[in-house]
PDB file of N, CA and C in Angstrom:
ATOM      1  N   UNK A   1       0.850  -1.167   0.000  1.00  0.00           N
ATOM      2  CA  UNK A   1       0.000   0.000   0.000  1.00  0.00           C
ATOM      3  C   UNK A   1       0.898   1.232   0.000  1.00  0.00           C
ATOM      4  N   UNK A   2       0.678   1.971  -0.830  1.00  0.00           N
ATOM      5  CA  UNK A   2       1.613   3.326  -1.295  1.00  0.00           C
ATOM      6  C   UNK A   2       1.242   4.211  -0.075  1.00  0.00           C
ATOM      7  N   UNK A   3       1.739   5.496  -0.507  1.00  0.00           N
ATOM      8  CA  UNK A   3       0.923   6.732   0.099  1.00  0.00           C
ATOM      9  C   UNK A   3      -0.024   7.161  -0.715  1.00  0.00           C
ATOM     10  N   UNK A   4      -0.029   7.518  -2.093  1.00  0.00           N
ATOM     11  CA  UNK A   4      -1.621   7.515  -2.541  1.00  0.00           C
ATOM     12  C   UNK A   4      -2.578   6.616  -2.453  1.00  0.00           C
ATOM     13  N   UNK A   5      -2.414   5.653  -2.118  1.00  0.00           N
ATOM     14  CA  UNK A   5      -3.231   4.735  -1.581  1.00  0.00           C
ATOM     15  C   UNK A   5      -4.260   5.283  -0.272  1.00  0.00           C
ATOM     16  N   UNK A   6      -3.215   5.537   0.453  1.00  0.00           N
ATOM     17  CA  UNK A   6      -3.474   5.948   1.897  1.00  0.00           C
ATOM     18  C   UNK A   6      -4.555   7.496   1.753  1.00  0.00           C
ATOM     19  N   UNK A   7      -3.635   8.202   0.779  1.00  0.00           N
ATOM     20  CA  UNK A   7      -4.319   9.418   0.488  1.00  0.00           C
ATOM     21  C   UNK A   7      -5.867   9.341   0.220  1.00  0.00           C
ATOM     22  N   UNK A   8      -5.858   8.576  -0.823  1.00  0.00           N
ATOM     23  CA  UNK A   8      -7.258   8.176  -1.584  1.00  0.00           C
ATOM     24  C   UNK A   8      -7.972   7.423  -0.539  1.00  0.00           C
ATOM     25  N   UNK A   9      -7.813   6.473   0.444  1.00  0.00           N
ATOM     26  CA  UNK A   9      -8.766   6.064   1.329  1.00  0.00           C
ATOM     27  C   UNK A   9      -9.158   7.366   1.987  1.00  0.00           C
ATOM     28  N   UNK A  10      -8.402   7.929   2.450  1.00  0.00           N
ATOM     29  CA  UNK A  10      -8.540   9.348   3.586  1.00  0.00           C
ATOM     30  C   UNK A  10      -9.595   9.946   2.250  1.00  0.00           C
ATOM     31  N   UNK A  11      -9.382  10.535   1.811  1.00  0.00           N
ATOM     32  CA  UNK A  11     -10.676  11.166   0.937  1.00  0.00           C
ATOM     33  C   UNK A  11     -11.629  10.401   0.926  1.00  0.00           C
ATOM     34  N   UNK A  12     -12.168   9.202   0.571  1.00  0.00           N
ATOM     35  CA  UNK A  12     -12.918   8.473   0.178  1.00  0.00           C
ATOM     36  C   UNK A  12     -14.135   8.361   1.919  1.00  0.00           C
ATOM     37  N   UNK A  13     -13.101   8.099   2.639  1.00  0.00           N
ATOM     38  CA  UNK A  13     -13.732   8.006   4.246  1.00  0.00           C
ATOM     39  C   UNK A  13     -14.056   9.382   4.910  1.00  0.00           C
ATOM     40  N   UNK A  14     -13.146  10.252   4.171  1.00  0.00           N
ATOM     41  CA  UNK A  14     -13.995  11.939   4.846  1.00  0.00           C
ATOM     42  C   UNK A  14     -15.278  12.629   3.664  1.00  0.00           C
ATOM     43  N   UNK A  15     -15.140  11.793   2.778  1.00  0.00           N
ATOM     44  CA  UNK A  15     -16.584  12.244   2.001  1.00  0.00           C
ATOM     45  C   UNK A  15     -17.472  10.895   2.212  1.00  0.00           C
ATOM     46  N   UNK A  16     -17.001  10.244   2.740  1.00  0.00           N
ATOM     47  CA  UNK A  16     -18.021   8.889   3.774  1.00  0.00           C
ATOM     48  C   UNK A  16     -18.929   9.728   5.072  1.00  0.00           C
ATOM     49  N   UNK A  17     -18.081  10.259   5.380  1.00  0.00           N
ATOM     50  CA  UNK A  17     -18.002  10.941   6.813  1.00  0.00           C
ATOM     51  C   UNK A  17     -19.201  11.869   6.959  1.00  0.00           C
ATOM     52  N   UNK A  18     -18.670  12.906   5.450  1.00  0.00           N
ATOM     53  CA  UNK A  18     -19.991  14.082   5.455  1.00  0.00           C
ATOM     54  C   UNK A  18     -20.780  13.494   4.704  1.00  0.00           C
ATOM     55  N   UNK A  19     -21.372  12.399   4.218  1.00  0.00           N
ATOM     56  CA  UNK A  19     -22.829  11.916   3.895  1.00  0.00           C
ATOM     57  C   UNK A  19     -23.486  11.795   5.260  1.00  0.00           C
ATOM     58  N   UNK A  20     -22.609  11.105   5.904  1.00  0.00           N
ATOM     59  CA  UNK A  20     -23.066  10.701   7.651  1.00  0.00           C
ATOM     60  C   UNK A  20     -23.355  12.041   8.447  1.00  0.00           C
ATOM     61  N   UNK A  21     -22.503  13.424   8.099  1.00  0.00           N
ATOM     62  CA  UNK A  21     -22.927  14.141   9.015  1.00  0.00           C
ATOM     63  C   UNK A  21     -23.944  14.732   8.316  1.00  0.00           C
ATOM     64  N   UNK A  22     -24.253  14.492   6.815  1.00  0.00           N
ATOM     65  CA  UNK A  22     -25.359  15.149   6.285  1.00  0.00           C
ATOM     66  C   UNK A  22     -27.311  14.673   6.935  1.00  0.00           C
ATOM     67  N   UNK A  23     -27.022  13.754   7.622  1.00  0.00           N
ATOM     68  CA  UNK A  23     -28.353  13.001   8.013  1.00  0.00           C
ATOM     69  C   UNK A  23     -28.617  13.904   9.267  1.00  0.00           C
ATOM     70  N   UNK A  24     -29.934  13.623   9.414  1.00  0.00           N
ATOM     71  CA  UNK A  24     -30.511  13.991  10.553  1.00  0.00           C
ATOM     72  C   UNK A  24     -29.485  13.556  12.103  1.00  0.00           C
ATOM     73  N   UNK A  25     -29.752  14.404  13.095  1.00  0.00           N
ATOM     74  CA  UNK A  25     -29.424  14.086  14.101  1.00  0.00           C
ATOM     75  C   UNK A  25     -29.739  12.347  14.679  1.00  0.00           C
ATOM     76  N   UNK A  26     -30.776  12.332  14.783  1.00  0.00           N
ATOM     77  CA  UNK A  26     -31.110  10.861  15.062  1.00  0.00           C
ATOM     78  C   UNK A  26     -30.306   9.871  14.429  1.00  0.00           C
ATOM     79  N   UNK A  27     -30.321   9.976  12.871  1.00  0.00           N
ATOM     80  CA  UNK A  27     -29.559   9.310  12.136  1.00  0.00           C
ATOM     81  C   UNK A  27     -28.290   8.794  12.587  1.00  0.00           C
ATOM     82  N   UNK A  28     -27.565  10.131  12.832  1.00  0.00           N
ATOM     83  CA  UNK A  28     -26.306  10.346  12.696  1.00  0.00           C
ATOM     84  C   UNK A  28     -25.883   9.595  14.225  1.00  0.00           C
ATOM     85  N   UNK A  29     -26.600   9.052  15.101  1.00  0.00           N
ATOM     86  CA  UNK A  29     -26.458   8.401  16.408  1.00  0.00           C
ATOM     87  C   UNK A  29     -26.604   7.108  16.489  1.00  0.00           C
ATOM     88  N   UNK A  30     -27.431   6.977  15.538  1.00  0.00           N
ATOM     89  CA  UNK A  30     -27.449   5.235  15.046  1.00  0.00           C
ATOM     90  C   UNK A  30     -26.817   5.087  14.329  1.00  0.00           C
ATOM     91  N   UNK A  31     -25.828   5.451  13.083  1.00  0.00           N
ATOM     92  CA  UNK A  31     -25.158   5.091  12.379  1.00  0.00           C
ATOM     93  C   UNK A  31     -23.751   5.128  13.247  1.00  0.00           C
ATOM     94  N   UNK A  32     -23.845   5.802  13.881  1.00  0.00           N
ATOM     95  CA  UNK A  32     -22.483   6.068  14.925  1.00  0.00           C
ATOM     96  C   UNK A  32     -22.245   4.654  15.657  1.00  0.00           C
ATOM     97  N   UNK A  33     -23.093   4.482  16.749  1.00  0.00           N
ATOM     98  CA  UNK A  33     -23.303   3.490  17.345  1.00  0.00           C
ATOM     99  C   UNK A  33     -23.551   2.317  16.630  1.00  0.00           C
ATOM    100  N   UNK A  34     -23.898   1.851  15.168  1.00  0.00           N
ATOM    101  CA  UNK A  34     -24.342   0.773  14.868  1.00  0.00           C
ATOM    102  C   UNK A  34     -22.280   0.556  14.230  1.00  0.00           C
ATOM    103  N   UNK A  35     -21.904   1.825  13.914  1.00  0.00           N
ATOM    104  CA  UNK A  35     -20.020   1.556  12.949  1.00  0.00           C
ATOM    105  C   UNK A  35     -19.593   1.192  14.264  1.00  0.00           C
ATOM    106  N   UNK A  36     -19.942   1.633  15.730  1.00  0.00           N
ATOM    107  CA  UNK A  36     -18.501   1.241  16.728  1.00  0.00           C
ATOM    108  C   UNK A  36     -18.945  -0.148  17.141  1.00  0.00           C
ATOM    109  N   UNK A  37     -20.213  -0.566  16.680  1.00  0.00           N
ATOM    110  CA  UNK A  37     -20.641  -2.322  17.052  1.00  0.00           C
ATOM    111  C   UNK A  37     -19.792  -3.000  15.805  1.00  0.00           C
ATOM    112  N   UNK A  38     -20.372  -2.712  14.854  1.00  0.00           N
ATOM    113  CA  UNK A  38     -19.340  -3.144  13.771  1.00  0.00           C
ATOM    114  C   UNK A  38     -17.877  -3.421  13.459  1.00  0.00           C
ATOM    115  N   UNK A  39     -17.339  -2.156  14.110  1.00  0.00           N
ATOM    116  CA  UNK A  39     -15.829  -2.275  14.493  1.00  0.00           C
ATOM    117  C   UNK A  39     -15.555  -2.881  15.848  1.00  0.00           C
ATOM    118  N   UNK A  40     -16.383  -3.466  15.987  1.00  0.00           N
ATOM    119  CA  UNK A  40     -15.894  -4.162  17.505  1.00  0.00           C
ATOM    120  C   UNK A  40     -16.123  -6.173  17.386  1.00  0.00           C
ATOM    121  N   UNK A  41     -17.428  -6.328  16.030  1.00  0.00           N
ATOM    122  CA  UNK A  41     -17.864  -7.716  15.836  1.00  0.00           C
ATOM    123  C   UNK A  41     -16.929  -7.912  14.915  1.00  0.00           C
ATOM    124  N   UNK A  42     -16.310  -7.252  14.078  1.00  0.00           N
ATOM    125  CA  UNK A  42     -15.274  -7.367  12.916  1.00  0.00           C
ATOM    126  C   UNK A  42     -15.606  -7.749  11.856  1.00  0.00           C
ATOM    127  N   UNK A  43     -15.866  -7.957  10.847  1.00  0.00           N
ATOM    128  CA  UNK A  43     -16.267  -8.301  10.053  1.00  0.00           C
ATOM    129  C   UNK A  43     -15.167  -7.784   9.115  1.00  0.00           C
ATOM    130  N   UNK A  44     -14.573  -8.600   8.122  1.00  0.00           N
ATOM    131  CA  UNK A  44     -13.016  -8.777   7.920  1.00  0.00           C
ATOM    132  C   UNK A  44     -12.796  -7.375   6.544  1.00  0.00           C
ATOM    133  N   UNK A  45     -13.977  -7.079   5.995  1.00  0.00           N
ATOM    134  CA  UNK A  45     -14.233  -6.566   4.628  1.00  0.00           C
ATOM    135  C   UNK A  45     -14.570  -5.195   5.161  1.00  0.00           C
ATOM    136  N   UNK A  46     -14.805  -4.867   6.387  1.00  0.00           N
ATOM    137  CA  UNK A  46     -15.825  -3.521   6.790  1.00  0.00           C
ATOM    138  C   UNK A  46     -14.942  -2.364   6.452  1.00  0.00           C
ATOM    139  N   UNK A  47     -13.368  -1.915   6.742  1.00  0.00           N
ATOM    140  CA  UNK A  47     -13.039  -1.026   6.397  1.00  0.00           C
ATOM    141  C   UNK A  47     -12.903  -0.529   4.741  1.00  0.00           C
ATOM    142  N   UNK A  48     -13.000  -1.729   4.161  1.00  0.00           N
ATOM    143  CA  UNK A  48     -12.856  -1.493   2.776  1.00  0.00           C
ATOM    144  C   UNK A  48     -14.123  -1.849   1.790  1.00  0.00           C
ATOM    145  N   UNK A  49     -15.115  -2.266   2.550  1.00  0.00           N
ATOM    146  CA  UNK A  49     -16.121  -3.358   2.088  1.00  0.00           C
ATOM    147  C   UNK A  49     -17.233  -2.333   1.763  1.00  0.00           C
ATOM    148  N   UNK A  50     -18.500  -2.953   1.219  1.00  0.00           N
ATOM    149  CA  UNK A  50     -19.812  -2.060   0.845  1.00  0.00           C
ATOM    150  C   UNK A  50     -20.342  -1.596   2.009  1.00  0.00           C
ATOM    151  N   UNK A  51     -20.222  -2.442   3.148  1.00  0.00           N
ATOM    152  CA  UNK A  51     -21.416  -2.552   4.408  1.00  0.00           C
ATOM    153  C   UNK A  51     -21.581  -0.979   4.703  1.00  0.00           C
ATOM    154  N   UNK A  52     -20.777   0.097   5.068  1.00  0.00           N
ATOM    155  CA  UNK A  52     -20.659   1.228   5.579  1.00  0.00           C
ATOM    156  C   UNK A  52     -21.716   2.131   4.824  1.00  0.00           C
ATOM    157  N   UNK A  53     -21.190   2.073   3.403  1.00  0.00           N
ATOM    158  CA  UNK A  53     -21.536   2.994   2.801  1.00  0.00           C
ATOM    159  C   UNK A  53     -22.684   2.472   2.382  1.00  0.00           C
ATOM    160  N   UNK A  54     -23.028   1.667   2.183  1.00  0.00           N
ATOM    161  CA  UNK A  54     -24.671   0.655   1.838  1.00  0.00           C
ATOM    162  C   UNK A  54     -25.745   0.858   3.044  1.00  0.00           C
ATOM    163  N   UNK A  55     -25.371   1.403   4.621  1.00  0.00           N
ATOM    164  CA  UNK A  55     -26.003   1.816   5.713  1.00  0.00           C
ATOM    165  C   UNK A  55     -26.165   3.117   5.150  1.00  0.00           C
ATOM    166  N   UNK A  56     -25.350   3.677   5.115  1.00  0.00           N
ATOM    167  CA  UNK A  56     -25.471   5.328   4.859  1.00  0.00           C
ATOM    168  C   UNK A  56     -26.575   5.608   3.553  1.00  0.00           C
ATOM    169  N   UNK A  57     -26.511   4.697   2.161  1.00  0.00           N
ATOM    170  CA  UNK A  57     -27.247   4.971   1.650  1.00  0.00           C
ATOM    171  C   UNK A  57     -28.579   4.640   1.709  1.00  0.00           C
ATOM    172  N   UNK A  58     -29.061   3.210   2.807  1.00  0.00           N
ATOM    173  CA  UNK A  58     -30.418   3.058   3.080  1.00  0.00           C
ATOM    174  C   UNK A  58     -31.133   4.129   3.915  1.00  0.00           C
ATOM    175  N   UNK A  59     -29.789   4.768   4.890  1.00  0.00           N
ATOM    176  CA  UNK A  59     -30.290   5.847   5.748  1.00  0.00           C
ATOM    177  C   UNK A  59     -30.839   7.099   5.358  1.00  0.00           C
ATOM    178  N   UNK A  60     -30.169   7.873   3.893  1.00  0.00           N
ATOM    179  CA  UNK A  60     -30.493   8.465   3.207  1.00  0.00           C
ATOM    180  C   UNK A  60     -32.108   8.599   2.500  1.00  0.00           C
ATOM    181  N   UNK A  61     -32.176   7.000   1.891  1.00  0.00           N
ATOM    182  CA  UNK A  61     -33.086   6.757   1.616  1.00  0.00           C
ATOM    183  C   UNK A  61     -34.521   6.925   2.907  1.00  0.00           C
ATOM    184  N   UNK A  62     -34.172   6.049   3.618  1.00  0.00           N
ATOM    185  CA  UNK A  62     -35.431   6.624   4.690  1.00  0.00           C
ATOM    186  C   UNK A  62     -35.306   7.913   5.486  1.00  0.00           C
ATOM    187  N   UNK A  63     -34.609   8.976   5.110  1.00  0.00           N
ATOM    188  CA  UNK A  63     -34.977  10.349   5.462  1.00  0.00           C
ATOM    189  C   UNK A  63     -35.561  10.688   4.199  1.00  0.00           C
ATOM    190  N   UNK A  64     -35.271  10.540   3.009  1.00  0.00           N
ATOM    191  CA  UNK A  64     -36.113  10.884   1.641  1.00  0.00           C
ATOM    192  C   UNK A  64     -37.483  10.292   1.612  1.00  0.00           C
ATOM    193  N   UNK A  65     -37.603   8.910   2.115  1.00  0.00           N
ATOM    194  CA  UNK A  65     -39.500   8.700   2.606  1.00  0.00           C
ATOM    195  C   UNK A  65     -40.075   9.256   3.746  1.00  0.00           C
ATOM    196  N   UNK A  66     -39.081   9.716   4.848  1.00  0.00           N
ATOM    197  CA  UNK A  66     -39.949  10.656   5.651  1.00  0.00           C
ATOM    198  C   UNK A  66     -39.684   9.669   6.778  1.00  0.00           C
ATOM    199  N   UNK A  67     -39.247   8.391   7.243  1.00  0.00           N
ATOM    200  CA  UNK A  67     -39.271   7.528   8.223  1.00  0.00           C
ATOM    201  C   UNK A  67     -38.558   8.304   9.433  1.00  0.00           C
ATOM    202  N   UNK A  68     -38.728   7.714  10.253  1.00  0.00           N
ATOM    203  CA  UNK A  68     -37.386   7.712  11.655  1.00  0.00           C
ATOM    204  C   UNK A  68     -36.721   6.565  11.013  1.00  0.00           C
ATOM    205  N   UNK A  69     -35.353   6.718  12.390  1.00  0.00           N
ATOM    206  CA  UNK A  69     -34.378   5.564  11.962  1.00  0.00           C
ATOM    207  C   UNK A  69     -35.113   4.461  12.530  1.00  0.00           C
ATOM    208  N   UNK A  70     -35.482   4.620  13.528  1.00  0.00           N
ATOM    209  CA  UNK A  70     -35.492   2.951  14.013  1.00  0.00           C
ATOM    210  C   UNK A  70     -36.837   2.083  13.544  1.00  0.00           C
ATOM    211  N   UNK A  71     -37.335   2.602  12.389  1.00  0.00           N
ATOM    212  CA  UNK A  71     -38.305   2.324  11.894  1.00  0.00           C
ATOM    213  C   UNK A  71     -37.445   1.636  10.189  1.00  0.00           C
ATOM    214  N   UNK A  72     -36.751   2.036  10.256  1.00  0.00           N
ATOM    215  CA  UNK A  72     -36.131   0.995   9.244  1.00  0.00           C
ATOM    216  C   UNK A  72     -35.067  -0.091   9.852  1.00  0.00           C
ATOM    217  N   UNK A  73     -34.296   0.114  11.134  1.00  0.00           N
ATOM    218  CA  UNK A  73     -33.907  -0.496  11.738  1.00  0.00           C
ATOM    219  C   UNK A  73     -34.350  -1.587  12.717  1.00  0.00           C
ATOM    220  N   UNK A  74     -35.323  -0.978  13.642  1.00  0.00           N
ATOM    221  CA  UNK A  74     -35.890  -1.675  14.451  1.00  0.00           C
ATOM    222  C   UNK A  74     -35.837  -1.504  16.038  1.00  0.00           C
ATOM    223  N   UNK A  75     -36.352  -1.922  16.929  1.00  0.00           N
ATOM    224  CA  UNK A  75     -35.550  -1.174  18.181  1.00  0.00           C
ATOM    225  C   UNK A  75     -33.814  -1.923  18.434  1.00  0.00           C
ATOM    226  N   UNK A  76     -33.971  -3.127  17.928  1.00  0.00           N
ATOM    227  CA  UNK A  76     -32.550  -3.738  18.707  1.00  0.00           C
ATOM    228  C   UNK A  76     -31.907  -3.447  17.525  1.00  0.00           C
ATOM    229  N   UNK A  77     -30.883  -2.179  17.519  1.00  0.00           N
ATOM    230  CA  UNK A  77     -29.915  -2.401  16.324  1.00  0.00           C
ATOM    231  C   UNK A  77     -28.637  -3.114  16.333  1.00  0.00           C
ATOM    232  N   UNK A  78     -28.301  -3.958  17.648  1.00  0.00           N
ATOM    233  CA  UNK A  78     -27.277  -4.742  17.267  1.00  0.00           C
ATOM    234  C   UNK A  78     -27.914  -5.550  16.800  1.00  0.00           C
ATOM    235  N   UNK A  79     -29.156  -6.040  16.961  1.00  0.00           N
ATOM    236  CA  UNK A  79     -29.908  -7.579  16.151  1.00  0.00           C
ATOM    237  C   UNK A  79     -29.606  -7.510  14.758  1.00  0.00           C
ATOM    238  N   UNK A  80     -29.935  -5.936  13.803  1.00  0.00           N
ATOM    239  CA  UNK A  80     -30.091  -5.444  13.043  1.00  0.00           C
ATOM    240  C   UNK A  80     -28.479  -5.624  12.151  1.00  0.00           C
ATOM    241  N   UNK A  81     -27.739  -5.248  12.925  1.00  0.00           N
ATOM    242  CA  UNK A  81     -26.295  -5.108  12.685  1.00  0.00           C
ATOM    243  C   UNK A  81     -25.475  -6.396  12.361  1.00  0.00           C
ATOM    244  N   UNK A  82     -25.900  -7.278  13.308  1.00  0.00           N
ATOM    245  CA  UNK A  82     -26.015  -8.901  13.710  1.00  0.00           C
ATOM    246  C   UNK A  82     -26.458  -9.280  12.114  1.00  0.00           C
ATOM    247  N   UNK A  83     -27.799  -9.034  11.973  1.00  0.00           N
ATOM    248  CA  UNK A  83     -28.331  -9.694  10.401  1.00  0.00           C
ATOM    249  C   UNK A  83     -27.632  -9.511   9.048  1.00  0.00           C
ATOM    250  N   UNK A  84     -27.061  -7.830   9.513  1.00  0.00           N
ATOM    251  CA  UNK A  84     -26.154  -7.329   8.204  1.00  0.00           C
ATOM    252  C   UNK A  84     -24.796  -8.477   8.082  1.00  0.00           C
ATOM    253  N   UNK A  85     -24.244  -8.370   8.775  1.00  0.00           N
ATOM    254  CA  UNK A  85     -22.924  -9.163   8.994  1.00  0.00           C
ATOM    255  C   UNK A  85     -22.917 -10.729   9.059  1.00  0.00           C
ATOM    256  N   UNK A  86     -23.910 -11.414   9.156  1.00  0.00           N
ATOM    257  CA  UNK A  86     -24.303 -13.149   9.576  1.00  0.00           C
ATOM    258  C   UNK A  86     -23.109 -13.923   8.971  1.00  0.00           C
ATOM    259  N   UNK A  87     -22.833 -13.675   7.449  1.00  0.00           N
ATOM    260  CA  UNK A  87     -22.730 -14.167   6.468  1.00  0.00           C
ATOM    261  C   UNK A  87     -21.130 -14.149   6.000  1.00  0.00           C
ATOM    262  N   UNK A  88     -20.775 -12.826   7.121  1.00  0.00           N
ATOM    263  CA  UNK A  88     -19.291 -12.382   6.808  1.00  0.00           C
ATOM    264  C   UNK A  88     -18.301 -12.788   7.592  1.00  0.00           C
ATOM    265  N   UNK A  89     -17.124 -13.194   7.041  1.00  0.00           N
ATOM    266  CA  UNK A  89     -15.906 -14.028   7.755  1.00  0.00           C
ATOM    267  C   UNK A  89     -15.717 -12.773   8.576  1.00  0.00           C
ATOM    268  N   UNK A  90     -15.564 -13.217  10.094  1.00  0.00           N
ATOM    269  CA  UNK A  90     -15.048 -11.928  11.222  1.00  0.00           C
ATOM    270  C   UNK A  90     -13.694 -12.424  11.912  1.00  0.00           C
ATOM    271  N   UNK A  91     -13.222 -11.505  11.958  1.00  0.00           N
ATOM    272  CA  UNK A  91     -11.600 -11.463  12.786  1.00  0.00           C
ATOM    273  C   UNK A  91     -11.575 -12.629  13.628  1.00  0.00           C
ATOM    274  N   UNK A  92     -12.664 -12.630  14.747  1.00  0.00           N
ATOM    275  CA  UNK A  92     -12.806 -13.820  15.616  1.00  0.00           C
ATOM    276  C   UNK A  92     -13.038 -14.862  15.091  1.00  0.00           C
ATOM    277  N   UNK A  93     -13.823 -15.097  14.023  1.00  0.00           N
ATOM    278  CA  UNK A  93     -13.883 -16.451  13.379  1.00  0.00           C
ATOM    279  C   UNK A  93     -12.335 -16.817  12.557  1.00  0.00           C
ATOM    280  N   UNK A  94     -11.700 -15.680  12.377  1.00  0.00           N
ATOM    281  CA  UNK A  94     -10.782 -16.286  11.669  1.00  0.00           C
ATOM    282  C   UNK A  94      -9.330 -16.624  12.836  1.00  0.00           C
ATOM    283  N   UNK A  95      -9.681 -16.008  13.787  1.00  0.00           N
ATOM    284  CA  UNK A  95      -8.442 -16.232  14.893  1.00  0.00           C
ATOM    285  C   UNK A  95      -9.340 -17.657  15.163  1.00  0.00           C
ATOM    286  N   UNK A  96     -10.193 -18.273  15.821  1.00  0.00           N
ATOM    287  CA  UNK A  96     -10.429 -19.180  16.037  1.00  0.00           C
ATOM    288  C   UNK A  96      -9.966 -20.453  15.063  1.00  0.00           C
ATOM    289  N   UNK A  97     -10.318 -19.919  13.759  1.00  0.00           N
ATOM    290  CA  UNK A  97      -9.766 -21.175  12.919  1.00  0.00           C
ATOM    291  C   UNK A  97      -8.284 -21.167  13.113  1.00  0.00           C
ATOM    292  N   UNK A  98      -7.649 -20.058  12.962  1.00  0.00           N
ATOM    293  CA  UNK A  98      -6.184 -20.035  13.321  1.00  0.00           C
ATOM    294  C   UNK A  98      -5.813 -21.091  14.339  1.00  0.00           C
ATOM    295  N   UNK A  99      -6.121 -20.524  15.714  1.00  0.00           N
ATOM    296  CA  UNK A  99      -5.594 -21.723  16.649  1.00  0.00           C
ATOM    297  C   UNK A  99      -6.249 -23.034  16.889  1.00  0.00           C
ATOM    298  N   UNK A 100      -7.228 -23.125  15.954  1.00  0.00           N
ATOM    299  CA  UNK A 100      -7.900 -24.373  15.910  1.00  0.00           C
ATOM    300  C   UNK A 100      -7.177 -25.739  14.578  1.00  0.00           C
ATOM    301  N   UNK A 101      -6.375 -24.945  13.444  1.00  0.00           N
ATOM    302  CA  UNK A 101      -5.618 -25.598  12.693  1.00  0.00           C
ATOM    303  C   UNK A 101      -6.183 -25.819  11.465  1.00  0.00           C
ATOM    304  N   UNK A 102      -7.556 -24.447  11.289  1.00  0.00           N
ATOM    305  CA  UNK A 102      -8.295 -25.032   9.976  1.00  0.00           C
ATOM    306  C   UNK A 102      -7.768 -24.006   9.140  1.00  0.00           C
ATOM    307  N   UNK A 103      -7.479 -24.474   7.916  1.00  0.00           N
ATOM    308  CA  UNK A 103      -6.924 -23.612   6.901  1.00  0.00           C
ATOM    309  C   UNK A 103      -7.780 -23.287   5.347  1.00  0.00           C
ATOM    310  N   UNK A 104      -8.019 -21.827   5.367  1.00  0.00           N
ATOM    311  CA  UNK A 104      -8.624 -21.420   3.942  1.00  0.00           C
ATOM    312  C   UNK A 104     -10.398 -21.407   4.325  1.00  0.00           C
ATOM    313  N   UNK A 105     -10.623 -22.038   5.745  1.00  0.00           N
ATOM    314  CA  UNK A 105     -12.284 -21.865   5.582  1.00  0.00           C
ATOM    315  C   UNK A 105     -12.399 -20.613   5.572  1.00  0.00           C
ATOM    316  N   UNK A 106     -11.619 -19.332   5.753  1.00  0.00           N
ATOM    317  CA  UNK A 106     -12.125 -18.027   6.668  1.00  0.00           C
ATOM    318  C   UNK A 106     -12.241 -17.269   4.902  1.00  0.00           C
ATOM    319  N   UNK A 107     -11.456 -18.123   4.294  1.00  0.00           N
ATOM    320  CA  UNK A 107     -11.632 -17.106   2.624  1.00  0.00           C
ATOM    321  C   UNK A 107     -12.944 -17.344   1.951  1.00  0.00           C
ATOM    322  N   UNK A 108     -13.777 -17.149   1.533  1.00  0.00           N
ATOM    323  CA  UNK A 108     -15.098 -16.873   1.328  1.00  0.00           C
ATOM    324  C   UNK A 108     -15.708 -16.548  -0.247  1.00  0.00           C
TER     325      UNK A 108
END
């Protein structure tokens, strides 16, 4: 990974950033709280992956129909967060296969 590399993520994640601060207040507290659950369950693809910016644009979308958030979310948004991710190899699943001796299941 170069330094324009580095450069171009940094742009890419601070015009990530102001879509996120472009939402409503409410919004902008669940999307907060639903990225530091996310960065904490791991999910191996999230810093570079669709998931982020695919929240931000459903969120968009239900301020353009007029919703609240947790009306597209639900009340439990780790459940919510939980459903997004089911499917995705996570850090912990892949340290587990590590010291468990299984090799290549965590690639997907």
């Amino acid at each position: 990974m170069g330094i324009q590399d580095i450069i171009e993520g940094k742009k890419q994640w601070r015009a990530h950033m102001a879509r996120v601060k472009a939402l409503p207040q409410d919004y902008q507290i669940v999307y907060k709280e639903m990225q530091r659950y996310l960065f904490k369950v791991g999910p191996i693809d999230l810093p570079d992956g669709p998931l982020l910016p695919g929240i931000v644009e459903f969120f968009e979308e239900g301020v353009a129909a007029g919703k609240g958030v947790l009306q597209l979310t639900g009340n439990d948004v780790a459940a919510f967060c939980d459903d997004l991710v089911k499917d995705s190899p996570t850090f912990a699943e892949v340290y587990q296969q590590s010291i468990s001796g299984e090799r290549g299941t965590a690639e997907k």
